[in-house]
PDB file of N, CA and C in Angstrom:
ATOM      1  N   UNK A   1      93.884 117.263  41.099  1.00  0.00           N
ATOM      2  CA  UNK A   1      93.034 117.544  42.232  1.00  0.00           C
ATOM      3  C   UNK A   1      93.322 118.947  42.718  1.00  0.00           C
ATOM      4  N   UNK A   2      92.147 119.834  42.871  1.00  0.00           N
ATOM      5  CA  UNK A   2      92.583 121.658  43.375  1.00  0.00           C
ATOM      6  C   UNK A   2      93.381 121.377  44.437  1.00  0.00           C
ATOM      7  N   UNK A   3      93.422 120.667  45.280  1.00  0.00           N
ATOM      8  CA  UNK A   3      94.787 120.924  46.412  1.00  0.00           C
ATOM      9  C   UNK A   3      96.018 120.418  45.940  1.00  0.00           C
ATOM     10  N   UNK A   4      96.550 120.106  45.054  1.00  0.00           N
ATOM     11  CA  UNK A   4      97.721 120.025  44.542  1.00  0.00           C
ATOM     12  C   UNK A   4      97.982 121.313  43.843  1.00  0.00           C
ATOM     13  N   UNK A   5      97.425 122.376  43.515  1.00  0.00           N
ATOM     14  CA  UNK A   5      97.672 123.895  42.942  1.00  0.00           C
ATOM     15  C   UNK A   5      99.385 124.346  43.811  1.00  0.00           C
ATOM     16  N   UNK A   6     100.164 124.556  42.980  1.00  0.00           N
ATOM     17  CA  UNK A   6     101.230 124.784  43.915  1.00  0.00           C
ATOM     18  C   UNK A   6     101.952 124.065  44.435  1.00  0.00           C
ATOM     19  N   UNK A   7     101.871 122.820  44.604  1.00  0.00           N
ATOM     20  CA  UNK A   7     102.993 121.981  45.076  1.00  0.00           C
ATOM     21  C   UNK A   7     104.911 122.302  44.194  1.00  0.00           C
ATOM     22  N   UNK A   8     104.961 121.949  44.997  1.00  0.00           N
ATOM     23  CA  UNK A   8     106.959 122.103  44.443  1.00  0.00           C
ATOM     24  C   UNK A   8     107.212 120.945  44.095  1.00  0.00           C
ATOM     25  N   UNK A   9     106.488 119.503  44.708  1.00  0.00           N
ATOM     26  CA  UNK A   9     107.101 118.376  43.996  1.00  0.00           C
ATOM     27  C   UNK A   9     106.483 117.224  44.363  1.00  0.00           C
ATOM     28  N   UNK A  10     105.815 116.442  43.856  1.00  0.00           N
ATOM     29  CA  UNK A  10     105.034 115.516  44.184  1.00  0.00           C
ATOM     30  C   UNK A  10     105.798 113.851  44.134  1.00  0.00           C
ATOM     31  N   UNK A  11     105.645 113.035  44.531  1.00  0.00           N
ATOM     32  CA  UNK A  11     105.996 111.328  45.118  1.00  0.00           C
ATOM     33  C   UNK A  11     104.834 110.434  44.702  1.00  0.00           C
ATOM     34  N   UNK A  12     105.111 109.463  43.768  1.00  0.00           N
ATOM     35  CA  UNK A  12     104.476 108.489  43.613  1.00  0.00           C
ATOM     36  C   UNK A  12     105.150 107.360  44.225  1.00  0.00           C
ATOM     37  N   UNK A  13     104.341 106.773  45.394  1.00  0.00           N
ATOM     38  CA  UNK A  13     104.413 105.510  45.744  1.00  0.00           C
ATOM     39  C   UNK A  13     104.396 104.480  45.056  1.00  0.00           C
ATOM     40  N   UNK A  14     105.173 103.091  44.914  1.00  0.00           N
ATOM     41  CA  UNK A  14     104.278 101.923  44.234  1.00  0.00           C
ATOM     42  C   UNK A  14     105.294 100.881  44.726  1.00  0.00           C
ATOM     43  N   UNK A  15     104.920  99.609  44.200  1.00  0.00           N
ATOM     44  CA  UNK A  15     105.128  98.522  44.840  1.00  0.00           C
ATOM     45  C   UNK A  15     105.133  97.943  43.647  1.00  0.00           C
ATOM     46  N   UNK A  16     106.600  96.852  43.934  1.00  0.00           N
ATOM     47  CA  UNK A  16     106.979  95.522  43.484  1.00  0.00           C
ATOM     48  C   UNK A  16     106.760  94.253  44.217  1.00  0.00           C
ATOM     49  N   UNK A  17     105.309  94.032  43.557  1.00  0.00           N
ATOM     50  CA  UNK A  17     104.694  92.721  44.960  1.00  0.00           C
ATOM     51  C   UNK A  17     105.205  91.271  45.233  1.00  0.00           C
ATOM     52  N   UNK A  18     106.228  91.553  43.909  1.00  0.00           N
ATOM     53  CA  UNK A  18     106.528  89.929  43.643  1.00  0.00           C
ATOM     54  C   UNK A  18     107.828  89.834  44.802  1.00  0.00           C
ATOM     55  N   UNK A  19     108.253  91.000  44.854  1.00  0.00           N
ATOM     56  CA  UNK A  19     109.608  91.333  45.698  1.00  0.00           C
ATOM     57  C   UNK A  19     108.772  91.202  47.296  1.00  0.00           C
ATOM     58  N   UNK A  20     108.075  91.035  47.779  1.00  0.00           N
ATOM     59  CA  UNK A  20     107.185  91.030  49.020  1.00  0.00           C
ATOM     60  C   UNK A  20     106.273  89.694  48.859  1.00  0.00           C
ATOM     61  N   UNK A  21     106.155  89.055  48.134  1.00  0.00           N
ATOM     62  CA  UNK A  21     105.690  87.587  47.660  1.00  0.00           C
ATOM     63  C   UNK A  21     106.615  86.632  48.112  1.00  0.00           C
ATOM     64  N   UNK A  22     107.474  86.777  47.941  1.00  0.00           N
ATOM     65  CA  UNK A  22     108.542  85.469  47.873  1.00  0.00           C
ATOM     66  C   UNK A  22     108.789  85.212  49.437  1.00  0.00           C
ATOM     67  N   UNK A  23     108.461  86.014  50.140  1.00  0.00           N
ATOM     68  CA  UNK A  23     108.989  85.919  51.501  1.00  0.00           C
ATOM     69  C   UNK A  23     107.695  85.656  52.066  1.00  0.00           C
ATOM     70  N   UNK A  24     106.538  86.452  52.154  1.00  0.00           N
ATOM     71  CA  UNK A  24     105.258  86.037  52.582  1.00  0.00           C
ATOM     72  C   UNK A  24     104.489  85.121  51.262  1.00  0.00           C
ATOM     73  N   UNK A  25     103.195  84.683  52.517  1.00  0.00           N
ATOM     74  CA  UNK A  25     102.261  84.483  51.453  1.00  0.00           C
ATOM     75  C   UNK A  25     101.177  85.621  50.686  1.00  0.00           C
ATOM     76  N   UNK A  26     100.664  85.548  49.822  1.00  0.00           N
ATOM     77  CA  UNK A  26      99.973  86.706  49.085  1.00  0.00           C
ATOM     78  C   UNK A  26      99.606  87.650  49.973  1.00  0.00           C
ATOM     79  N   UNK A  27      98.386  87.140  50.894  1.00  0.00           N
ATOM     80  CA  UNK A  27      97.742  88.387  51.454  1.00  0.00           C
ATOM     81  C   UNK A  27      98.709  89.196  52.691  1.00  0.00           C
ATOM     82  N   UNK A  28      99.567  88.276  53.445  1.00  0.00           N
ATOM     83  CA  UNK A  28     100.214  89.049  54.643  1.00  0.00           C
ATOM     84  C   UNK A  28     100.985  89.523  53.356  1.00  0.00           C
ATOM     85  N   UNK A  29     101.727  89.033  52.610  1.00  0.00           N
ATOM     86  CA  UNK A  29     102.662  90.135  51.664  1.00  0.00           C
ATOM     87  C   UNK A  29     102.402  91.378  51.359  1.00  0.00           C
ATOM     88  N   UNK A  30     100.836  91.546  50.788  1.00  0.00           N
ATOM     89  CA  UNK A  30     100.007  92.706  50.299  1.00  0.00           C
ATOM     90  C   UNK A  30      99.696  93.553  51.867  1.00  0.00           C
ATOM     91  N   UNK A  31      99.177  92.723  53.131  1.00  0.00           N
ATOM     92  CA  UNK A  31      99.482  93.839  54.163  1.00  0.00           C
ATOM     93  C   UNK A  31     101.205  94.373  54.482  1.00  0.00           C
ATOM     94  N   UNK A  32     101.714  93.749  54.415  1.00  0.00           N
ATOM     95  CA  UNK A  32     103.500  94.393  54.760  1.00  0.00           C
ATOM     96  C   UNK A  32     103.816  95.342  53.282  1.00  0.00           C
ATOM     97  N   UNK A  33     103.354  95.215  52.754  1.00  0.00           N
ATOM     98  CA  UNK A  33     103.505  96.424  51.651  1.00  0.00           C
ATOM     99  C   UNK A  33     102.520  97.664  51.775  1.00  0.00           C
ATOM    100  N   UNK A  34     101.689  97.381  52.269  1.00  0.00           N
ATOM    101  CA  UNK A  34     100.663  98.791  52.769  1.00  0.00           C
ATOM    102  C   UNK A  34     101.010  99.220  54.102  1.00  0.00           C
ATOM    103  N   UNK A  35     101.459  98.647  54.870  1.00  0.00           N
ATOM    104  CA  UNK A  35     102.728  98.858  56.171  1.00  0.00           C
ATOM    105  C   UNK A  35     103.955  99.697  55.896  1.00  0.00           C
ATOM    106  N   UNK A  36     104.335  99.111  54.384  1.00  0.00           N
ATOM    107  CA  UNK A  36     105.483 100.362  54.405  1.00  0.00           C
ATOM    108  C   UNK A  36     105.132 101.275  53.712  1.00  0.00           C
ATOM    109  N   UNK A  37     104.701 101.129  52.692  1.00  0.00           N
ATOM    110  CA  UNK A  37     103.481 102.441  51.998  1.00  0.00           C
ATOM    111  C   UNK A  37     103.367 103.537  53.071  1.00  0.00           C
ATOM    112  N   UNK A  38     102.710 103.077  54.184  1.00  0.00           N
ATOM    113  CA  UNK A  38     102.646 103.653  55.569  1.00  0.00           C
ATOM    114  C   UNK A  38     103.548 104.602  55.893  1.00  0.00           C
ATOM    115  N   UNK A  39     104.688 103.533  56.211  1.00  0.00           N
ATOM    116  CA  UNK A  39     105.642 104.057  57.060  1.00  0.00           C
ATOM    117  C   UNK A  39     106.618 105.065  55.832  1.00  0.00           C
ATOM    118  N   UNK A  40     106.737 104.904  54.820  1.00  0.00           N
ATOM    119  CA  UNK A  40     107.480 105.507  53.836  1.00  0.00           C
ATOM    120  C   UNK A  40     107.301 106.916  53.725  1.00  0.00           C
ATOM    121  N   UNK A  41     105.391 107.319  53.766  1.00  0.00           N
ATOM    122  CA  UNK A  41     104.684 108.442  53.228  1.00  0.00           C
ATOM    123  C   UNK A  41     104.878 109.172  55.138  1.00  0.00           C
ATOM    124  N   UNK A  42     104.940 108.471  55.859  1.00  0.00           N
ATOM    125  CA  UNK A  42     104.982 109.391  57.280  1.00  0.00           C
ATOM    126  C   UNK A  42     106.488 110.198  57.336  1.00  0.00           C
ATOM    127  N   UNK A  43     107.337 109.271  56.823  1.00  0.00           N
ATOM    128  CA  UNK A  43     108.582 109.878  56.836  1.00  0.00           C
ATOM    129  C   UNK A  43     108.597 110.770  55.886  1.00  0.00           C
ATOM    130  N   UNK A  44     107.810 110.905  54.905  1.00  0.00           N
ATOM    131  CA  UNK A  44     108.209 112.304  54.057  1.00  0.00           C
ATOM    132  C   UNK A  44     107.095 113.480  54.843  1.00  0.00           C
ATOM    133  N   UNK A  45     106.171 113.309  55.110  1.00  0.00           N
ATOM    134  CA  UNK A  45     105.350 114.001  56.182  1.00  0.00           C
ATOM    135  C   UNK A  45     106.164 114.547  57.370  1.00  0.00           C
ATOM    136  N   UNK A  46     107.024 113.579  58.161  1.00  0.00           N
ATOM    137  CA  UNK A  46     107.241 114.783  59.240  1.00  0.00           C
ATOM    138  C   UNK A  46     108.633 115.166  58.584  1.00  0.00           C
ATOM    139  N   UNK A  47     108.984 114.837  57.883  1.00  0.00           N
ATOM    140  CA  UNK A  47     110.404 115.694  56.861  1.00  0.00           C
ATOM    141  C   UNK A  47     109.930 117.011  56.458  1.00  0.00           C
ATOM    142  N   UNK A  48     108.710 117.139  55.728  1.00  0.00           N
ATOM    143  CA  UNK A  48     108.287 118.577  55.119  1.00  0.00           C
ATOM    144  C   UNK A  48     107.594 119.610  55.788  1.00  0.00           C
ATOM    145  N   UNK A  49     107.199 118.545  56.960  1.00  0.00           N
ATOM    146  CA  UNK A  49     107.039 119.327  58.186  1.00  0.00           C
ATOM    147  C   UNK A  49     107.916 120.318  58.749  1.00  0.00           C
ATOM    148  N   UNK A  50     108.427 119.410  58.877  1.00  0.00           N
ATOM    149  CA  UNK A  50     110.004 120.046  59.657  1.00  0.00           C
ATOM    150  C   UNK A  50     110.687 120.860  58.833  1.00  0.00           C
ATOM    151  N   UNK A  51     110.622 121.394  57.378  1.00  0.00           N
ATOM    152  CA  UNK A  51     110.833 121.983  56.798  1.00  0.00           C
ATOM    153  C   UNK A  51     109.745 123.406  56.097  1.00  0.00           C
ATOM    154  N   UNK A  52     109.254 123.317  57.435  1.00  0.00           N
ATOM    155  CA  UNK A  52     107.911 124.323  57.023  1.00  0.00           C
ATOM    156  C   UNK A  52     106.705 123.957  55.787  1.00  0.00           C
ATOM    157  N   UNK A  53     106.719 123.023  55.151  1.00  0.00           N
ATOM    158  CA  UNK A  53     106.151 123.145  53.828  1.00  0.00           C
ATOM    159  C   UNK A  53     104.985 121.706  54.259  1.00  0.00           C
ATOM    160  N   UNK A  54     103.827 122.248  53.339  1.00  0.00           N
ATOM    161  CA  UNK A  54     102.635 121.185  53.319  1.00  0.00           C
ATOM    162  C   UNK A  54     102.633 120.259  52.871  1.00  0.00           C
ATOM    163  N   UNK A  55     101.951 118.856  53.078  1.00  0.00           N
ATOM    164  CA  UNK A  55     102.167 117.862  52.396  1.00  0.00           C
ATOM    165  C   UNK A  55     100.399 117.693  51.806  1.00  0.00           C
ATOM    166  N   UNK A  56     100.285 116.632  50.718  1.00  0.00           N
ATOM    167  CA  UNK A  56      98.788 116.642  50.262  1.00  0.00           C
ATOM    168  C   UNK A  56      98.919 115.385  49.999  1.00  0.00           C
ATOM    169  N   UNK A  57      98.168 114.348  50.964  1.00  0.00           N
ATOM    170  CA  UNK A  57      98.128 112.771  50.129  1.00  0.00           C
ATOM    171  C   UNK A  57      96.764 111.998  49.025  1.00  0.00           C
ATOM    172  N   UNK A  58      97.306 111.522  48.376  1.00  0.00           N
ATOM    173  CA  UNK A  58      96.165 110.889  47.596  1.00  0.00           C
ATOM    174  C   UNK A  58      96.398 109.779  47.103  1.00  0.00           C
ATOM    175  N   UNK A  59      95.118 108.547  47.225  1.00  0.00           N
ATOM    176  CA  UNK A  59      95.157 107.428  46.636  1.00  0.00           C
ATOM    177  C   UNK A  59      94.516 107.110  45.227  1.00  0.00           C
ATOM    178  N   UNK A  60      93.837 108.861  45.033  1.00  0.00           N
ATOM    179  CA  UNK A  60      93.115 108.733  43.916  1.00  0.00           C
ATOM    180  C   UNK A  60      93.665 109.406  42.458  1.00  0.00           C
ATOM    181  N   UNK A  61      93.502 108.557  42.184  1.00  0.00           N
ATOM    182  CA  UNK A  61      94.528 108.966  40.515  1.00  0.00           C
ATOM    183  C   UNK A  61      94.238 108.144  39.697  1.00  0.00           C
ATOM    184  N   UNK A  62      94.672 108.124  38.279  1.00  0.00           N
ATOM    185  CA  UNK A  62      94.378 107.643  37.344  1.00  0.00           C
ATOM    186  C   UNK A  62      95.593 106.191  36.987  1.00  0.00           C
ATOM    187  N   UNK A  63      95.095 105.196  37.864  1.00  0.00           N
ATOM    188  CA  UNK A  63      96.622 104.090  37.791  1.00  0.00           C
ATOM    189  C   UNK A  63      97.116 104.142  36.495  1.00  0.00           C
ATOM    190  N   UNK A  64      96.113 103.473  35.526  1.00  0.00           N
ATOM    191  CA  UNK A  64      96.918 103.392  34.230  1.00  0.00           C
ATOM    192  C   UNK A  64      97.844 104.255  33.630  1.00  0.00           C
ATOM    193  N   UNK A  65      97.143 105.473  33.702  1.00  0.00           N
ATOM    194  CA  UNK A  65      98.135 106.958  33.119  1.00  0.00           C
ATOM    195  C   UNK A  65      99.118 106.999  34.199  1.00  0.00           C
ATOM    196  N   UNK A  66      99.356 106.787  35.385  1.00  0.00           N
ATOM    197  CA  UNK A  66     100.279 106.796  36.207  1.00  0.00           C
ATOM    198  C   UNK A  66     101.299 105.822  35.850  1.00  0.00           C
ATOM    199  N   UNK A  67     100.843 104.616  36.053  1.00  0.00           N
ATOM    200  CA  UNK A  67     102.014 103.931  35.707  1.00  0.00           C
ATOM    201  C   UNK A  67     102.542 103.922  34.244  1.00  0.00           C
ATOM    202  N   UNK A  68     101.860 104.172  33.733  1.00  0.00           N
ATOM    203  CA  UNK A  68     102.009 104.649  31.982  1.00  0.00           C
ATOM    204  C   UNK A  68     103.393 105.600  31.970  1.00  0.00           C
ATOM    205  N   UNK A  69     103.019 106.848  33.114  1.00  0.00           N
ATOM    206  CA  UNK A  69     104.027 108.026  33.301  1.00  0.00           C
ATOM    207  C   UNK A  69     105.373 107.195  33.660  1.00  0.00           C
ATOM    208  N   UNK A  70     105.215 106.401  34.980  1.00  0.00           N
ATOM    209  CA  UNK A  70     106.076 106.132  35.393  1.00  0.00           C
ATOM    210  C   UNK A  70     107.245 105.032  34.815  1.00  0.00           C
ATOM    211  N   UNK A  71     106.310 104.488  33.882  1.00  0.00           N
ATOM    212  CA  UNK A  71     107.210 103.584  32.828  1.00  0.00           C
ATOM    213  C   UNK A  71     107.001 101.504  33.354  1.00  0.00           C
ATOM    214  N   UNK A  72     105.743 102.021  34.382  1.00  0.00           N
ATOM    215  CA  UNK A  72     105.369 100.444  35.019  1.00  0.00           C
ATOM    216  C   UNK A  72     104.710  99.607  34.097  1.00  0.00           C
ATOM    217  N   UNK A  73     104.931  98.790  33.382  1.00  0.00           N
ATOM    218  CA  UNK A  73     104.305  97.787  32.425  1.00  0.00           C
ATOM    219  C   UNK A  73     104.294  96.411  32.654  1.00  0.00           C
ATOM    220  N   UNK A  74     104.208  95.962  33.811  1.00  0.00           N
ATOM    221  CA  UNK A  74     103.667  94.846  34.114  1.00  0.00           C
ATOM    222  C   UNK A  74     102.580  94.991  35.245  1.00  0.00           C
ATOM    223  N   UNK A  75     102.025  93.498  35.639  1.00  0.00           N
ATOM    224  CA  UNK A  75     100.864  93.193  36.828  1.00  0.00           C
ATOM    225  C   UNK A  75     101.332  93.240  38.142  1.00  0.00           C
ATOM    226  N   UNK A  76     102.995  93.144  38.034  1.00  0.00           N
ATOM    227  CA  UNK A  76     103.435  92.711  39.565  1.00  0.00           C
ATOM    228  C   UNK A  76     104.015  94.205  40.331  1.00  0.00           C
ATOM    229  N   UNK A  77     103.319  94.804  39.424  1.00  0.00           N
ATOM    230  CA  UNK A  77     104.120  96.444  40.033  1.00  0.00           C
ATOM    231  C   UNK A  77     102.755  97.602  39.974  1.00  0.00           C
ATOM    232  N   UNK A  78     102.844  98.173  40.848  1.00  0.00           N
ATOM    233  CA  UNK A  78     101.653  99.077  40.730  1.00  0.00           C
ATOM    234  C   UNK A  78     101.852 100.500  41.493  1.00  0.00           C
ATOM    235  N   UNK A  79     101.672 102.021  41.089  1.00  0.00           N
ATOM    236  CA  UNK A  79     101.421 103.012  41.853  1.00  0.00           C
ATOM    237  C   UNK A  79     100.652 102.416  42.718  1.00  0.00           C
ATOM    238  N   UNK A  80     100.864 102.975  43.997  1.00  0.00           N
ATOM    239  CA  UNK A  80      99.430 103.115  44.773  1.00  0.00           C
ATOM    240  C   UNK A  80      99.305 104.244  45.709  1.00  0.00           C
ATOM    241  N   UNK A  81      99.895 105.203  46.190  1.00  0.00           N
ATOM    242  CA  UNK A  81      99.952 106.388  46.699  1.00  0.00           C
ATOM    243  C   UNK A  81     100.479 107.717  46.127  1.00  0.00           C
ATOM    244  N   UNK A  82     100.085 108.963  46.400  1.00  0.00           N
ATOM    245  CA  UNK A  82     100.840 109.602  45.679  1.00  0.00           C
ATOM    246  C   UNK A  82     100.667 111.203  47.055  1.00  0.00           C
ATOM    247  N   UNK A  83     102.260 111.704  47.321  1.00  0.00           N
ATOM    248  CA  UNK A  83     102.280 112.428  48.349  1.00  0.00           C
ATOM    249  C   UNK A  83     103.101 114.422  47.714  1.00  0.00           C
ATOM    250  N   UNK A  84     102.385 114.816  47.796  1.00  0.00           N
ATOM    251  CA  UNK A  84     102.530 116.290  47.200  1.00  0.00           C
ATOM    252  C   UNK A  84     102.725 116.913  48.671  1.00  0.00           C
ATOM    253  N   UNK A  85     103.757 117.783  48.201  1.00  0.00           N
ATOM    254  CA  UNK A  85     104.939 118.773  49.284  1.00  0.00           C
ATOM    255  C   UNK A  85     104.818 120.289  48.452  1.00  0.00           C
ATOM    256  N   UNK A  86     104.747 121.184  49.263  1.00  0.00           N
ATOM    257  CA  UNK A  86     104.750 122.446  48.677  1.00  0.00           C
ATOM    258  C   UNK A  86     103.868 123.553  49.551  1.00  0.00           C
ATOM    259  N   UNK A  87     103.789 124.471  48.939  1.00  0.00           N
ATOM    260  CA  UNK A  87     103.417 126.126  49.885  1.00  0.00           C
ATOM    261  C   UNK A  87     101.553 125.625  48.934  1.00  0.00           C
ATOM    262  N   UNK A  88     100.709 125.947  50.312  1.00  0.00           N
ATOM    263  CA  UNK A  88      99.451 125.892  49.782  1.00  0.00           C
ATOM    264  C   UNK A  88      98.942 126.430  50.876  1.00  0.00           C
ATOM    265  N   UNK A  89      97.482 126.369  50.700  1.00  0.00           N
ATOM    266  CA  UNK A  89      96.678 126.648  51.811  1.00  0.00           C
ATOM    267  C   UNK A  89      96.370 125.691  52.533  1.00  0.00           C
ATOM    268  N   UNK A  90      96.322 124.552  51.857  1.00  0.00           N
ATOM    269  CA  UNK A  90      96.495 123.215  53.130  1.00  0.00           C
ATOM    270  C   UNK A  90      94.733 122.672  53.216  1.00  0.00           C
ATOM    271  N   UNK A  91      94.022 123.043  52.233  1.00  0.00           N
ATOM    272  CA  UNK A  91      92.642 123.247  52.328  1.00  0.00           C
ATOM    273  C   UNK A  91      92.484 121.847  52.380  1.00  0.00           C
ATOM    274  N   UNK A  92      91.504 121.431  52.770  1.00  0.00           N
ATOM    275  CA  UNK A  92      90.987 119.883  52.567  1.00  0.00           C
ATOM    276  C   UNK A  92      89.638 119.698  51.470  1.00  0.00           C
ATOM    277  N   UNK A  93      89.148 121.012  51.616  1.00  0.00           N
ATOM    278  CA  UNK A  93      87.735 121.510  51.173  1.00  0.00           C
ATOM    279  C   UNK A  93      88.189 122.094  49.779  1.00  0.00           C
ATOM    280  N   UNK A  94      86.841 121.761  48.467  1.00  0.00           N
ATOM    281  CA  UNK A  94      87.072 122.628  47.594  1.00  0.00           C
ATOM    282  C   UNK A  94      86.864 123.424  47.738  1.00  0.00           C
ATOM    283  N   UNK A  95      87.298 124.730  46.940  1.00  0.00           N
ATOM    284  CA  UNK A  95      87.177 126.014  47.063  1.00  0.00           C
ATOM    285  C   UNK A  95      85.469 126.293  46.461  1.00  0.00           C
ATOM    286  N   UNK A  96      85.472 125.483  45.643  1.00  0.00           N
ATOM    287  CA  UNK A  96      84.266 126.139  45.227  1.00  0.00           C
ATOM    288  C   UNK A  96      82.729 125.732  46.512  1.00  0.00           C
ATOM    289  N   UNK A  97      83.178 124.454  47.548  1.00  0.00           N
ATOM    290  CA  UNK A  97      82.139 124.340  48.580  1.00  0.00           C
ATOM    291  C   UNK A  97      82.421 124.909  49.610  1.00  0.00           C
ATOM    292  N   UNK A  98      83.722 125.802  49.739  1.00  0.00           N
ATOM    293  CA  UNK A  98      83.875 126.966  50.744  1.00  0.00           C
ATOM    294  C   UNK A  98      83.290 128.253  50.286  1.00  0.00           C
ATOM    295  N   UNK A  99      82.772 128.757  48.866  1.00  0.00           N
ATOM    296  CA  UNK A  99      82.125 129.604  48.849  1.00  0.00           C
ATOM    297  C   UNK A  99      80.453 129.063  49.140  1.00  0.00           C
ATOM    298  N   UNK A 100      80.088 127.821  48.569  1.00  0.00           N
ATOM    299  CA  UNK A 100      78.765 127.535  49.193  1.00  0.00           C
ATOM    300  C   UNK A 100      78.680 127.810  50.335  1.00  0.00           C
ATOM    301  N   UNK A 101      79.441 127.350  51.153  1.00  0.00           N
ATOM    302  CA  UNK A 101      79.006 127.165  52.540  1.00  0.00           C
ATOM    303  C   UNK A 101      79.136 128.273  52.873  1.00  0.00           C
ATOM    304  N   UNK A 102      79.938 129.622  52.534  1.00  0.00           N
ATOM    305  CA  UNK A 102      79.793 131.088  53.082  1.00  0.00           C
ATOM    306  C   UNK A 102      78.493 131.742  52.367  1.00  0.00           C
ATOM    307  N   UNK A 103      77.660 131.181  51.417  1.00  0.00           N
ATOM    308  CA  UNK A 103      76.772 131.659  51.057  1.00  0.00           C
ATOM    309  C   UNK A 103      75.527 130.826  51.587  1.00  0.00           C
ATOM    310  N   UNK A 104      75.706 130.263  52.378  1.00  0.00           N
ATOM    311  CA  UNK A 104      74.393 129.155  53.033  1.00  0.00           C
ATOM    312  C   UNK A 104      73.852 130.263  54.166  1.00  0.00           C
ATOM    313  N   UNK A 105      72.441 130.285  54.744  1.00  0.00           N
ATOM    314  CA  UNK A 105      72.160 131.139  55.417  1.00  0.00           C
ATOM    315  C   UNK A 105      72.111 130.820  56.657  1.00  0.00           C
ATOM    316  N   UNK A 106      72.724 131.482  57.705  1.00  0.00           N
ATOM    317  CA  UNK A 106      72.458 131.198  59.122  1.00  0.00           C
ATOM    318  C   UNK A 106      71.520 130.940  59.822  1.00  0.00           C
ATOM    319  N   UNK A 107      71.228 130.324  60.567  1.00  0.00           N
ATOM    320  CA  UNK A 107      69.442 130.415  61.092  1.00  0.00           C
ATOM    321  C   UNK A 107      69.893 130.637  62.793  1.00  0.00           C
TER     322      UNK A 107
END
């Protein structure tokens, strides 16, 4: 994704659901794991904060090749976040619809 250009080091989130199963039932299990998902990715947020440097989050990625990378080969385990730290411009916007929009005409 163009806003990851530059990062110093990126975090894949994921979850062992069976480890959050046994104590709840399925669905509150699956919310208390997106609860700490939560709370996990805020703590590296105001960490890199506090260390001057940008953070970039994304839920969108390629699971299979991810967990492929990560060495996850079963159903009960899954990426599901992924949090990039590093010197950027912090853009939210592609670059290429920030030149549209400077070439759109004023009225």
């Amino acid at each position: 994704q163009y806003y990851l250009k530059g990062i110093a080091f990126g975090l894949f989130l994921s979850a062992r659901f069976e480890k959050s199963w046994w104590k709840y039932p399925h669905s509150r299990g699956y919310r208390v794991i997106m609860l700490d998902i939560g709370h996990a990715s805020q703590t590296v947020l105001l960490t890199a904060t506090t260390l001057g440097l940008n953070t970039w989050l994304s839920a969108a990625f390629n699971d299979t090749g991810v967990d492929e990378l990560l060495g996850i080969q079963n159903n009960s385990e899954a990426s599901l976040f992924f949090i990039g730290v590093g010197h950027g411009d912090n853009s939210s916007l592609n670059p290429t619809m920030i030149d549209m929009l400077k070439e759109t005409p004023k009225e």
